[in-house]
C-alpha atoms as a PDB file:
ATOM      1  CA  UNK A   1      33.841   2.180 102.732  1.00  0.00           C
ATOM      2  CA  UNK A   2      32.087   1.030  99.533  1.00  0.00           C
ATOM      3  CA  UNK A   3      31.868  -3.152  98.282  1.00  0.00           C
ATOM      4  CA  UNK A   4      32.834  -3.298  95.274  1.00  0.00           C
ATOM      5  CA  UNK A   5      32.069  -5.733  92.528  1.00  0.00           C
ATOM      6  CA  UNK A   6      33.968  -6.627  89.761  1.00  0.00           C
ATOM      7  CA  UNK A   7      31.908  -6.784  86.720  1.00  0.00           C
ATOM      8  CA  UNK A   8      33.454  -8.842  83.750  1.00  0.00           C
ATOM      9  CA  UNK A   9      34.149  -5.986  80.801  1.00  0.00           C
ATOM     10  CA  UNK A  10      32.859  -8.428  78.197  1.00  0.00           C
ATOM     11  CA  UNK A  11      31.469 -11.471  77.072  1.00  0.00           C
ATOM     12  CA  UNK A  12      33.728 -12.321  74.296  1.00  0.00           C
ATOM     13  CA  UNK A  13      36.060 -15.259  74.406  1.00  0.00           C
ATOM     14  CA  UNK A  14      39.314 -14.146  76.286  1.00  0.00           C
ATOM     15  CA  UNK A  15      41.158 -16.240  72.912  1.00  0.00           C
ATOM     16  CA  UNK A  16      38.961 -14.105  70.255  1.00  0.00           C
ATOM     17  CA  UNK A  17      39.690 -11.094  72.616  1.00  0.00           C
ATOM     18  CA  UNK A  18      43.684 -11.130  72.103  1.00  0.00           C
ATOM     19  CA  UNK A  19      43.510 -11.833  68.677  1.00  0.00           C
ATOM     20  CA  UNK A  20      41.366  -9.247  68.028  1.00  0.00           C
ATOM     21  CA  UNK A  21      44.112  -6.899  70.053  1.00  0.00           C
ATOM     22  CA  UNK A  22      47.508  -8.374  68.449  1.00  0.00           C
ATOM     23  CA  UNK A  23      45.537  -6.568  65.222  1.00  0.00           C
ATOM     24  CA  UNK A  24      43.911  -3.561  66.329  1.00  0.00           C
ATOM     25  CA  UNK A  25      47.179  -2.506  69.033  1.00  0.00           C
ATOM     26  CA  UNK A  26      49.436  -1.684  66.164  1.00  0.00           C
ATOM     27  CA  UNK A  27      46.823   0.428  64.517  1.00  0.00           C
ATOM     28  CA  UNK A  28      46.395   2.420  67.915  1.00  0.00           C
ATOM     29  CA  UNK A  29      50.268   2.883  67.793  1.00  0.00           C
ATOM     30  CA  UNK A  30      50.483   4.049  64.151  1.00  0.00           C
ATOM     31  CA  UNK A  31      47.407   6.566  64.613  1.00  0.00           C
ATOM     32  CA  UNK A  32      49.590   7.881  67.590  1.00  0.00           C
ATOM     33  CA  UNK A  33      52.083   8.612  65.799  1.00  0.00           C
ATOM     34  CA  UNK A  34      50.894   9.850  62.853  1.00  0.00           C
ATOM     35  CA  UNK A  35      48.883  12.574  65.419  1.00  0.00           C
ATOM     36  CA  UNK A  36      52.494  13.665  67.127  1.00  0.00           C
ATOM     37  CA  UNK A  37      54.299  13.686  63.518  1.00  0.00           C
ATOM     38  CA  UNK A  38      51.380  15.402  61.918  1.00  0.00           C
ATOM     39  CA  UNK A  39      51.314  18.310  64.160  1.00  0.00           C
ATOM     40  CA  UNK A  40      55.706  18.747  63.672  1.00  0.00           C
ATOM     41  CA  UNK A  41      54.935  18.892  59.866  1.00  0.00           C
ATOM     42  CA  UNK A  42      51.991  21.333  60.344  1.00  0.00           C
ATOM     43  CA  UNK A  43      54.052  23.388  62.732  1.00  0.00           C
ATOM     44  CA  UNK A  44      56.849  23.268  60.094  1.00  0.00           C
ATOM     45  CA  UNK A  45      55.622  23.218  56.808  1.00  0.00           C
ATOM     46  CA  UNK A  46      56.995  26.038  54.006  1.00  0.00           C
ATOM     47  CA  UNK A  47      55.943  27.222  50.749  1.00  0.00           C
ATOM     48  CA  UNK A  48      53.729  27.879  48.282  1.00  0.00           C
ATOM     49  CA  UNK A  49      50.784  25.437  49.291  1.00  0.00           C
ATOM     50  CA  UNK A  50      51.435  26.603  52.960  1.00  0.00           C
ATOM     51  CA  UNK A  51      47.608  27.219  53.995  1.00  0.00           C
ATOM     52  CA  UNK A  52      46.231  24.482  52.621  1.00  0.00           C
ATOM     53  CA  UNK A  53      48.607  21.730  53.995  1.00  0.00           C
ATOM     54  CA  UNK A  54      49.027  23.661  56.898  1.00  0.00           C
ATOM     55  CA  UNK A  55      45.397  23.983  57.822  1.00  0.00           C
ATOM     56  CA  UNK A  56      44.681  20.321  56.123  1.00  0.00           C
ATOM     57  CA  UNK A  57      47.388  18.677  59.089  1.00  0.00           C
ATOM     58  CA  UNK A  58      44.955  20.066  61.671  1.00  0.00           C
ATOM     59  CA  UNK A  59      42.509  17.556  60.154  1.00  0.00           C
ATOM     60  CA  UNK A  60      44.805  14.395  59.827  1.00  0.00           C
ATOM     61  CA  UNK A  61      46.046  15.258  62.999  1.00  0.00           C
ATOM     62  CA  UNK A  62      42.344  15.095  64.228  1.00  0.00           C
ATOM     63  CA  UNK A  63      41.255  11.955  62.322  1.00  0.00           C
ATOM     64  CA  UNK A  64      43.993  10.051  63.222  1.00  0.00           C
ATOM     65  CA  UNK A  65      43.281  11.027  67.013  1.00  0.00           C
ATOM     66  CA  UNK A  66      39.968   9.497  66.345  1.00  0.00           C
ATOM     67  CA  UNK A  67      41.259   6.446  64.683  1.00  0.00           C
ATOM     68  CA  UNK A  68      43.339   5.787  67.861  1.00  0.00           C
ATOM     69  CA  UNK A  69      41.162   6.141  70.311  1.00  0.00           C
ATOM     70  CA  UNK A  70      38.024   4.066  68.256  1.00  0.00           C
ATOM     71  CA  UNK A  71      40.378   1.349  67.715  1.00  0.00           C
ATOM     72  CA  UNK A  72      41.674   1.402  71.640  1.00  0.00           C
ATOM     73  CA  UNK A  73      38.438   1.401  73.041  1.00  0.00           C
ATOM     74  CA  UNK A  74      37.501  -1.632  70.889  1.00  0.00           C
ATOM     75  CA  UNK A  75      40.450  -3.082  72.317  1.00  0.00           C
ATOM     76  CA  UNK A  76      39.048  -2.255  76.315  1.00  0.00           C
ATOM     77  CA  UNK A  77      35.511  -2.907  75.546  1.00  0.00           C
ATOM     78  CA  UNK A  78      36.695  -6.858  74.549  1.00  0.00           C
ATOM     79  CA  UNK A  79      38.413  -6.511  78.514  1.00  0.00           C
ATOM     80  CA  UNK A  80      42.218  -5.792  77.784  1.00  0.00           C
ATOM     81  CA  UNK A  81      44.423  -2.877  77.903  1.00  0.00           C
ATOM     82  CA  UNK A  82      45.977  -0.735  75.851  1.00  0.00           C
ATOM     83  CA  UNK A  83      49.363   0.676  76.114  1.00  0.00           C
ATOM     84  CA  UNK A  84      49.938   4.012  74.366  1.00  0.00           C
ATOM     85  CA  UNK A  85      52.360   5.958  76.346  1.00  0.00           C
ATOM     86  CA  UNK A  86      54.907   7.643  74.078  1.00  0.00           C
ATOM     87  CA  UNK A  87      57.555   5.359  75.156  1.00  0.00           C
ATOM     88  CA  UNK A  88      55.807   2.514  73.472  1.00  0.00           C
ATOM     89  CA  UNK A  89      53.901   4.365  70.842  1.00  0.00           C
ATOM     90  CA  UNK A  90      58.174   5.302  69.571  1.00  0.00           C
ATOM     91  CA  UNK A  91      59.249   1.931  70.528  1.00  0.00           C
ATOM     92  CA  UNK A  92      56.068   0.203  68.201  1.00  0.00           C
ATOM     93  CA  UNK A  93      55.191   2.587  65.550  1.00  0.00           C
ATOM     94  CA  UNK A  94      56.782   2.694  61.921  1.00  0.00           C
ATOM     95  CA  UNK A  95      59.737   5.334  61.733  1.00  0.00           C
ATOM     96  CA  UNK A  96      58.497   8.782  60.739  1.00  0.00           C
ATOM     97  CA  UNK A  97      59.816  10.408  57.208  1.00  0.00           C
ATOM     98  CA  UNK A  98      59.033  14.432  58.668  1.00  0.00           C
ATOM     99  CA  UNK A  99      61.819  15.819  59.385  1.00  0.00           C
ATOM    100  CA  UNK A 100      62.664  17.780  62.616  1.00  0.00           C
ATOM    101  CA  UNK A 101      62.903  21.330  61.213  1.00  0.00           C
ATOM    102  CA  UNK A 102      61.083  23.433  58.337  1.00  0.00           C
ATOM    103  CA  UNK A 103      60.229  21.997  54.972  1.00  0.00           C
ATOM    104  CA  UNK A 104      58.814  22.564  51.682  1.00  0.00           C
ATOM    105  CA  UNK A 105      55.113  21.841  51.135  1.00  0.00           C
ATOM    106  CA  UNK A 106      55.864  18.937  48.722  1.00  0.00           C
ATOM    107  CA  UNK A 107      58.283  17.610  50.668  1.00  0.00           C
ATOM    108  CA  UNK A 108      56.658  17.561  53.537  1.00  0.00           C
ATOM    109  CA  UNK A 109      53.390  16.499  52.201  1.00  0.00           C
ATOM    110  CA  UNK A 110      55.383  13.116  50.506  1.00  0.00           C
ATOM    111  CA  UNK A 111      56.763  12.206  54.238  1.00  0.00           C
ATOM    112  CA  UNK A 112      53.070  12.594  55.436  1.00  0.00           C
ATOM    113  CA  UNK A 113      51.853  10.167  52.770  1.00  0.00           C
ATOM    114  CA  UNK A 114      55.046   7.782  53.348  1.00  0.00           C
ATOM    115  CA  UNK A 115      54.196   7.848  56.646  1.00  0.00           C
ATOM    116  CA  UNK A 116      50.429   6.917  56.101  1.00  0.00           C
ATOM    117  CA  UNK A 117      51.480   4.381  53.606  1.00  0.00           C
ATOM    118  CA  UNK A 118      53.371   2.714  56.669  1.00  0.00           C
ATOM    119  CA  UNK A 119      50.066   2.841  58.771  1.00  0.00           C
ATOM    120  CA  UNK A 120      48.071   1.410  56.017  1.00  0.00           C
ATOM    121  CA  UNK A 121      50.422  -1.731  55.854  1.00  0.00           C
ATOM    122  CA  UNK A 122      49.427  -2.557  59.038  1.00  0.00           C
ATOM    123  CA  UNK A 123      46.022  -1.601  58.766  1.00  0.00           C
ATOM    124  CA  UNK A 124      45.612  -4.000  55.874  1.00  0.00           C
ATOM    125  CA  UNK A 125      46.696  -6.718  57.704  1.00  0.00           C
ATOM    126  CA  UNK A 126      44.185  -6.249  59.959  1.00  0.00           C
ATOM    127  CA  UNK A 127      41.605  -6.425  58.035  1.00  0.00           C
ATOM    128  CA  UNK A 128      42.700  -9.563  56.477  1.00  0.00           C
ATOM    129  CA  UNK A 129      43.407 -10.960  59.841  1.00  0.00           C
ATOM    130  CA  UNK A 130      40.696  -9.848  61.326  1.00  0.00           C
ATOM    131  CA  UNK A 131      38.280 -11.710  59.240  1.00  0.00           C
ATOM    132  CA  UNK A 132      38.259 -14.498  61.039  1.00  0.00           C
ATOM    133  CA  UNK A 133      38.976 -13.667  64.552  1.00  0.00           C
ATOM    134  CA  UNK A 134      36.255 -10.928  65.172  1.00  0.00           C
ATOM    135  CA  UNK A 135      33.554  -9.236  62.402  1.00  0.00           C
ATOM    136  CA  UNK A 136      33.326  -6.351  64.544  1.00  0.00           C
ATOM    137  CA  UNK A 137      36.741  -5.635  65.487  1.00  0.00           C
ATOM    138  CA  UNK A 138      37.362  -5.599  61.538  1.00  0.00           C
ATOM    139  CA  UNK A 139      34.779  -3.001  60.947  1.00  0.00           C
ATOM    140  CA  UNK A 140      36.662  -1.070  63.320  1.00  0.00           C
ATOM    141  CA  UNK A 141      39.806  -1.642  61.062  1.00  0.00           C
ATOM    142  CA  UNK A 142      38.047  -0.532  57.895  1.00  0.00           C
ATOM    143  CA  UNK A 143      36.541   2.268  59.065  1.00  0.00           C
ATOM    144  CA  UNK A 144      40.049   3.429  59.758  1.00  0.00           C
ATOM    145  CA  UNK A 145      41.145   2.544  56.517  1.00  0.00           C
ATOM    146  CA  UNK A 146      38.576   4.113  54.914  1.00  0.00           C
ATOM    147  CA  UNK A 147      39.400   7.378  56.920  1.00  0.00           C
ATOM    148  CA  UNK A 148      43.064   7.330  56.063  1.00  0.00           C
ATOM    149  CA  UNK A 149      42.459   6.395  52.553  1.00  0.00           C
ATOM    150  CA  UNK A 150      40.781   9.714  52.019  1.00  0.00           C
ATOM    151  CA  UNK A 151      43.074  11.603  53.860  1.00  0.00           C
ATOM    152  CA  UNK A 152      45.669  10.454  51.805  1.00  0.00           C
ATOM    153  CA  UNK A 153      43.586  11.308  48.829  1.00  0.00           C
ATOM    154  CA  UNK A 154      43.111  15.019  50.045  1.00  0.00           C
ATOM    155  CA  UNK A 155      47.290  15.212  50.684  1.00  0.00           C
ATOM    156  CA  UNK A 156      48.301  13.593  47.192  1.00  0.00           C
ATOM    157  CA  UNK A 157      45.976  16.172  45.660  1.00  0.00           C
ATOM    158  CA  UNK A 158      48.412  19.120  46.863  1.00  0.00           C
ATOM    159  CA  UNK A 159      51.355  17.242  44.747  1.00  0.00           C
ATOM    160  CA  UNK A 160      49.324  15.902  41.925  1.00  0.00           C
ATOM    161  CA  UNK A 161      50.066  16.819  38.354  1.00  0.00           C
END
Protein backbone atom coordinates (compact mmCIF):
# COMPACT_ATOMS: atom_id res chain seq x y z
CA UNK A 1 0.00 0.00 0.00
CA UNK A 2 1.09 3.48 -1.14
CA UNK A 3 1.66 6.84 1.60
CA UNK A 4 0.03 9.30 0.44
CA UNK A 5 0.49 13.00 0.84
CA UNK A 6 -1.85 15.55 0.67
CA UNK A 7 -0.59 18.40 -1.29
CA UNK A 8 -2.46 21.80 -0.70
CA UNK A 9 -4.28 22.59 -4.36
CA UNK A 10 -3.29 26.24 -4.02
CA UNK A 11 -1.75 29.01 -2.46
CA UNK A 12 -4.44 31.50 -2.58
CA UNK A 13 -6.19 32.75 0.50
CA UNK A 14 -9.03 30.21 1.39
CA UNK A 15 -11.28 33.93 1.88
CA UNK A 16 -10.15 35.21 -1.79
CA UNK A 17 -10.75 31.52 -2.87
CA UNK A 18 -14.69 31.50 -2.06
CA UNK A 19 -15.24 34.74 -3.27
CA UNK A 20 -13.75 34.10 -6.28
CA UNK A 21 -16.26 30.82 -6.46
CA UNK A 22 -19.67 32.56 -5.17
CA UNK A 23 -18.84 34.46 -8.81
CA UNK A 24 -17.49 32.09 -11.14
CA UNK A 25 -20.14 28.89 -9.78
CA UNK A 26 -23.12 30.54 -11.32
CA UNK A 27 -21.34 31.05 -14.57
CA UNK A 28 -20.43 27.20 -14.59
CA UNK A 29 -24.24 26.59 -14.02
CA UNK A 30 -25.51 28.93 -16.77
CA UNK A 31 -22.84 27.53 -19.41
CA UNK A 32 -24.43 24.09 -18.40
CA UNK A 33 -27.36 24.87 -19.26
CA UNK A 34 -27.12 26.77 -22.08
CA UNK A 35 -25.01 23.39 -23.54
CA UNK A 36 -28.23 20.95 -22.62
CA UNK A 37 -30.83 23.71 -24.00
CA UNK A 38 -28.69 24.44 -26.98
CA UNK A 39 -28.54 20.99 -28.25
CA UNK A 40 -32.94 20.64 -27.70
CA UNK A 41 -33.14 23.80 -29.96
CA UNK A 42 -30.58 22.41 -32.49
CA UNK A 43 -32.31 19.06 -32.42
CA UNK A 44 -35.60 20.98 -32.93
CA UNK A 45 -35.21 23.87 -34.88
CA UNK A 46 -37.64 24.48 -38.26
CA UNK A 47 -37.60 26.64 -41.16
CA UNK A 48 -36.18 28.58 -43.53
CA UNK A 49 -32.73 29.44 -41.79
CA UNK A 50 -32.66 25.68 -40.71
CA UNK A 51 -28.84 24.94 -41.69
CA UNK A 52 -27.42 27.74 -40.51
CA UNK A 53 -28.93 27.84 -36.93
CA UNK A 54 -28.94 24.33 -36.93
CA UNK A 55 -25.29 23.81 -37.67
CA UNK A 56 -24.44 27.31 -35.72
CA UNK A 57 -26.06 25.44 -32.15
CA UNK A 58 -23.33 22.83 -32.62
CA UNK A 59 -20.95 25.75 -31.97
CA UNK A 60 -22.73 27.49 -28.94
CA UNK A 61 -23.30 24.25 -27.71
CA UNK A 62 -19.43 23.75 -27.93
CA UNK A 63 -18.35 27.18 -26.60
CA UNK A 64 -20.46 27.16 -23.87
CA UNK A 65 -19.02 23.58 -22.93
CA UNK A 66 -15.76 25.36 -22.88
CA UNK A 67 -16.92 28.26 -20.88
CA UNK A 68 -18.05 25.75 -18.18
CA UNK A 69 -15.43 23.78 -17.80
CA UNK A 70 -12.59 26.99 -17.96
CA UNK A 71 -14.55 28.66 -15.39
CA UNK A 72 -14.85 25.23 -13.10
CA UNK A 73 -11.42 24.45 -13.24
CA UNK A 74 -10.56 28.01 -12.09
CA UNK A 75 -12.81 27.28 -9.40
CA UNK A 76 -10.64 23.68 -8.42
CA UNK A 77 -7.33 25.09 -9.20
CA UNK A 78 -8.08 27.94 -6.15
CA UNK A 79 -8.83 24.27 -3.97
CA UNK A 80 -12.76 24.04 -3.94
CA UNK A 81 -15.31 22.08 -5.69
CA UNK A 82 -17.63 22.41 -8.08
CA UNK A 83 -21.03 21.02 -8.22
CA UNK A 84 -22.52 20.57 -11.69
CA UNK A 85 -24.67 17.58 -11.65
CA UNK A 86 -27.92 18.23 -13.52
CA UNK A 87 -29.84 18.28 -10.40
CA UNK A 88 -28.12 21.44 -9.38
CA UNK A 89 -27.22 22.82 -12.73
CA UNK A 90 -31.77 22.86 -13.03
CA UNK A 91 -32.04 23.79 -9.49
CA UNK A 92 -29.28 27.04 -10.09
CA UNK A 93 -29.45 28.03 -13.63
CA UNK A 94 -31.86 30.79 -15.14
CA UNK A 95 -35.15 29.14 -16.62
CA UNK A 96 -34.75 28.22 -20.28
CA UNK A 97 -37.11 30.09 -23.07
CA UNK A 98 -36.65 26.76 -25.83
CA UNK A 99 -39.36 25.08 -25.88
CA UNK A 100 -39.70 21.23 -25.62
CA UNK A 101 -40.83 20.41 -29.18
CA UNK A 102 -40.11 21.85 -32.85
CA UNK A 103 -39.87 25.52 -33.60
CA UNK A 104 -39.40 28.09 -36.11
CA UNK A 105 -35.87 29.38 -36.77
CA UNK A 106 -36.71 32.88 -35.41
CA UNK A 107 -38.35 31.72 -32.70
CA UNK A 108 -36.10 29.56 -31.63
CA UNK A 109 -33.12 31.64 -32.29
CA UNK A 110 -34.91 34.66 -29.86
CA UNK A 111 -35.19 31.91 -26.85
CA UNK A 112 -31.42 31.14 -27.53
CA UNK A 113 -30.52 34.82 -27.21
CA UNK A 114 -33.06 35.28 -24.12
CA UNK A 115 -31.46 32.62 -22.73
CA UNK A 116 -27.84 34.02 -23.23
CA UNK A 117 -29.05 37.36 -22.14
CA UNK A 118 -29.86 35.52 -18.72
CA UNK A 119 -26.21 34.10 -18.62
CA UNK A 120 -24.74 37.40 -19.37
CA UNK A 121 -26.53 38.98 -16.26
CA UNK A 122 -24.68 36.92 -14.22
CA UNK A 123 -21.64 37.02 -16.04
CA UNK A 124 -21.56 40.78 -15.65
CA UNK A 125 -21.73 40.63 -12.20
CA UNK A 126 -18.86 38.80 -12.10
CA UNK A 127 -16.82 40.79 -13.61
CA UNK A 128 -17.75 43.68 -11.54
CA UNK A 129 -17.40 41.58 -8.50
CA UNK A 130 -14.62 40.06 -9.37
CA UNK A 131 -12.52 43.09 -9.53
CA UNK A 132 -11.63 43.14 -6.34
CA UNK A 133 -11.60 39.69 -5.05
CA UNK A 134 -9.28 37.99 -7.69
CA UNK A 135 -7.62 39.67 -11.20
CA UNK A 136 -7.34 36.34 -12.53
CA UNK A 137 -10.50 34.76 -11.75
CA UNK A 138 -12.05 37.94 -13.62
CA UNK A 139 -10.13 37.30 -16.73
CA UNK A 140 -11.66 34.06 -16.61
CA UNK A 141 -15.13 35.87 -16.47
CA UNK A 142 -14.38 38.08 -19.45
CA UNK A 143 -13.09 35.76 -21.55
CA UNK A 144 -16.47 34.13 -21.23
CA UNK A 145 -18.16 37.17 -21.86
CA UNK A 146 -16.33 37.94 -24.64
CA UNK A 147 -17.15 34.39 -26.08
CA UNK A 148 -20.86 34.69 -25.52
CA UNK A 149 -20.98 38.18 -26.69
CA UNK A 150 -20.02 36.99 -30.12
CA UNK A 151 -22.07 34.16 -30.14
CA UNK A 152 -24.87 36.19 -29.56
CA UNK A 153 -23.72 38.43 -32.32
CA UNK A 154 -23.56 35.44 -34.87
CA UNK A 155 -27.44 34.31 -33.61
CA UNK A 156 -28.99 37.97 -33.79
CA UNK A 157 -27.54 38.09 -37.29
CA UNK A 158 -30.05 35.19 -38.46
CA UNK A 159 -33.08 37.63 -37.22
CA UNK A 160 -31.60 40.94 -38.09
CA UNK A 161 -33.32 43.30 -40.46
Amino acid sequence: MTDSKTIPATAVDPTVAAAAAQFLSPIVHSMQALVVNGKQAHWHVRGANFIGVHEFLDTLVAHAMDFADTAAERIVALGLPIDARVATVAAKAAPTQVSAGFAGSDDLVRAVIADIDAALVEIKAAVEGLDEVDLTSQDVAIEIQRGLEKDRWFLISHIAA
